[in-house]
C-alpha atoms as a PDB file:
ATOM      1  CA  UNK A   1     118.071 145.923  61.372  1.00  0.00           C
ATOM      2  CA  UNK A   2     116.967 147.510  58.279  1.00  0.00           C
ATOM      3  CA  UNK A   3     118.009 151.545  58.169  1.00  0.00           C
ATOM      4  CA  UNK A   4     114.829 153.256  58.521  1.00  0.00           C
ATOM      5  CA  UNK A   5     114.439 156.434  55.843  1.00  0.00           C
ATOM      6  CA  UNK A   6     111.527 158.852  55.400  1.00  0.00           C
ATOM      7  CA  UNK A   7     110.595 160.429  52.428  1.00  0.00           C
ATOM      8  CA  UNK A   8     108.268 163.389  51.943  1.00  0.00           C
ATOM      9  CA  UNK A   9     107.309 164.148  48.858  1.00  0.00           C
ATOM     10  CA  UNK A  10     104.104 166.542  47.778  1.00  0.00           C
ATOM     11  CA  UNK A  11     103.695 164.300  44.464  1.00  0.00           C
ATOM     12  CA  UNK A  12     102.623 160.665  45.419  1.00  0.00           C
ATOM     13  CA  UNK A  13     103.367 158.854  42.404  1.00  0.00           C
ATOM     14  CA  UNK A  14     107.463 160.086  43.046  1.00  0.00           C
ATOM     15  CA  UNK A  15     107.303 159.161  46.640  1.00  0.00           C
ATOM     16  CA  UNK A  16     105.756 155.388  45.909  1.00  0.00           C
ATOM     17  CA  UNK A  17     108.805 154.609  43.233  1.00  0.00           C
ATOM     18  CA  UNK A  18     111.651 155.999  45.122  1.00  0.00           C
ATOM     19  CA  UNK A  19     110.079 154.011  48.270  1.00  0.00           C
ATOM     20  CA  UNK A  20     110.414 150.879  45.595  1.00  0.00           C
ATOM     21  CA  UNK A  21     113.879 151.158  44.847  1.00  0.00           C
ATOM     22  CA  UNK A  22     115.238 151.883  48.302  1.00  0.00           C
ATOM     23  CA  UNK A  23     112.466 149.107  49.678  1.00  0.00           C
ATOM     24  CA  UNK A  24     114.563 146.751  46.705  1.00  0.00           C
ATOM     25  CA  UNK A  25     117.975 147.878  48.348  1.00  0.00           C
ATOM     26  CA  UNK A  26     117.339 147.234  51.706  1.00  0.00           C
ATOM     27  CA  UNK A  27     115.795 150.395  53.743  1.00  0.00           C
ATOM     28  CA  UNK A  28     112.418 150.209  55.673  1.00  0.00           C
ATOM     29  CA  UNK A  29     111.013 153.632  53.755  1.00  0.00           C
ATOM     30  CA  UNK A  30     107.962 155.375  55.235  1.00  0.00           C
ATOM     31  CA  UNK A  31     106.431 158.014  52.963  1.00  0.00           C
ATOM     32  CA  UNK A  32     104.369 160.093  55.151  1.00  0.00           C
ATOM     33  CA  UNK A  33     101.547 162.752  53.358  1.00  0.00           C
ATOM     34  CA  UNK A  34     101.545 165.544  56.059  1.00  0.00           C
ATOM     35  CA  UNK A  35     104.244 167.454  58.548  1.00  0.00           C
ATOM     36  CA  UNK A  36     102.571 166.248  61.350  1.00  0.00           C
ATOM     37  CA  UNK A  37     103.141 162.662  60.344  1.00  0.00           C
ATOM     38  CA  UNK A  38     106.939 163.388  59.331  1.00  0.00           C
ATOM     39  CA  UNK A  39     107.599 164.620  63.073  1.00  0.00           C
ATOM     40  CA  UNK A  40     105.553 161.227  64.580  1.00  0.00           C
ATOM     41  CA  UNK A  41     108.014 159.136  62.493  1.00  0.00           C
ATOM     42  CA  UNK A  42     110.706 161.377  63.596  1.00  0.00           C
ATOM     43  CA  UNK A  43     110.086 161.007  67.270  1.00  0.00           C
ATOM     44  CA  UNK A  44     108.690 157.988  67.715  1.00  0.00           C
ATOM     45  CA  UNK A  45     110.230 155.602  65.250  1.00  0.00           C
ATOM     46  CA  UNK A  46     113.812 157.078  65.043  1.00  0.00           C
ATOM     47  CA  UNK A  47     114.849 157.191  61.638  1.00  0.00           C
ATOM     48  CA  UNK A  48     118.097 157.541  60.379  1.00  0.00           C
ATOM     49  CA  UNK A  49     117.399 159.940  57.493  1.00  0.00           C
ATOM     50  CA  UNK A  50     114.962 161.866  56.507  1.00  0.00           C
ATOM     51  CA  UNK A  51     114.206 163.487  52.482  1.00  0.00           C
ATOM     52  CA  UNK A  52     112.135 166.111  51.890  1.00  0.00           C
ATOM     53  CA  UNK A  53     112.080 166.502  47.847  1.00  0.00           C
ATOM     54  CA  UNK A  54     110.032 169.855  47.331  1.00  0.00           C
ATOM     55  CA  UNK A  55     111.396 173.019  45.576  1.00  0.00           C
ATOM     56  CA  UNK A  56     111.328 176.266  47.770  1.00  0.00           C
ATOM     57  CA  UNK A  57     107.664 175.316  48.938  1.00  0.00           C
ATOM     58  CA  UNK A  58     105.466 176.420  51.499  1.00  0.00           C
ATOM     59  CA  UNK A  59     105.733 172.487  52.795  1.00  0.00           C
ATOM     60  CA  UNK A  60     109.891 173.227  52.567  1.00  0.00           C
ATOM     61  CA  UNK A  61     109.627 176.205  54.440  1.00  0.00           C
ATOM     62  CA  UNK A  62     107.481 174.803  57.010  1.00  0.00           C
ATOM     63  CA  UNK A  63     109.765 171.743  57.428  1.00  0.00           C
ATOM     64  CA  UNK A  64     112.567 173.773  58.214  1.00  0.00           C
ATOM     65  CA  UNK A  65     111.073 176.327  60.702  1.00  0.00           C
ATOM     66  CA  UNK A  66     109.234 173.139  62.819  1.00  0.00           C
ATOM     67  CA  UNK A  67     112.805 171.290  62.632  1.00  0.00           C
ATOM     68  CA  UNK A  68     115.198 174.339  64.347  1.00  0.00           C
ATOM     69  CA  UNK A  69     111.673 174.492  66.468  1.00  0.00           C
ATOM     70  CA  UNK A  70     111.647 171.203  67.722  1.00  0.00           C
ATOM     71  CA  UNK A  71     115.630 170.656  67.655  1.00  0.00           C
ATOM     72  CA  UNK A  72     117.369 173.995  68.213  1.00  0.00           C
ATOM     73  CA  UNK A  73     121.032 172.644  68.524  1.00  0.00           C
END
């Protein structure tokens, strides 16, 4: 079974060649376009890791606060 990895990224053209590479190495990469489809992934198709490349964003800060929401320990 292939380790499953999301990747949230706010520029489209980053998130389509990292999912490449990984897809080349192995890894079943979703690249969802909204927090609301990062936490569906999350909870219903259990992935192992998930990569959130934005810089001190509003979409970063968000992330965060619904994670320690959702998953307080």
């Amino acid at each position: 079974m292939k380790t499953r990895i999301i990747f949230l990224d706010d520029e489209p053209r980053t998130a389509q060649r990292l999912q490449k590479i990984l897809e080349i190495h192995g890894f079943s990469v979703s690249t969802p376009k909204t927090l609301d489809e990062v936490f569906r992934e999350v909870n219903s198709e259990r992935a192992e890791l998930l990569i959130h490349s934005a810089h001190r964003t509003k979409t970063y800060s968000n992330l965060g606060d619904e994670f320690f929401n959702q998953y307080p320990q």
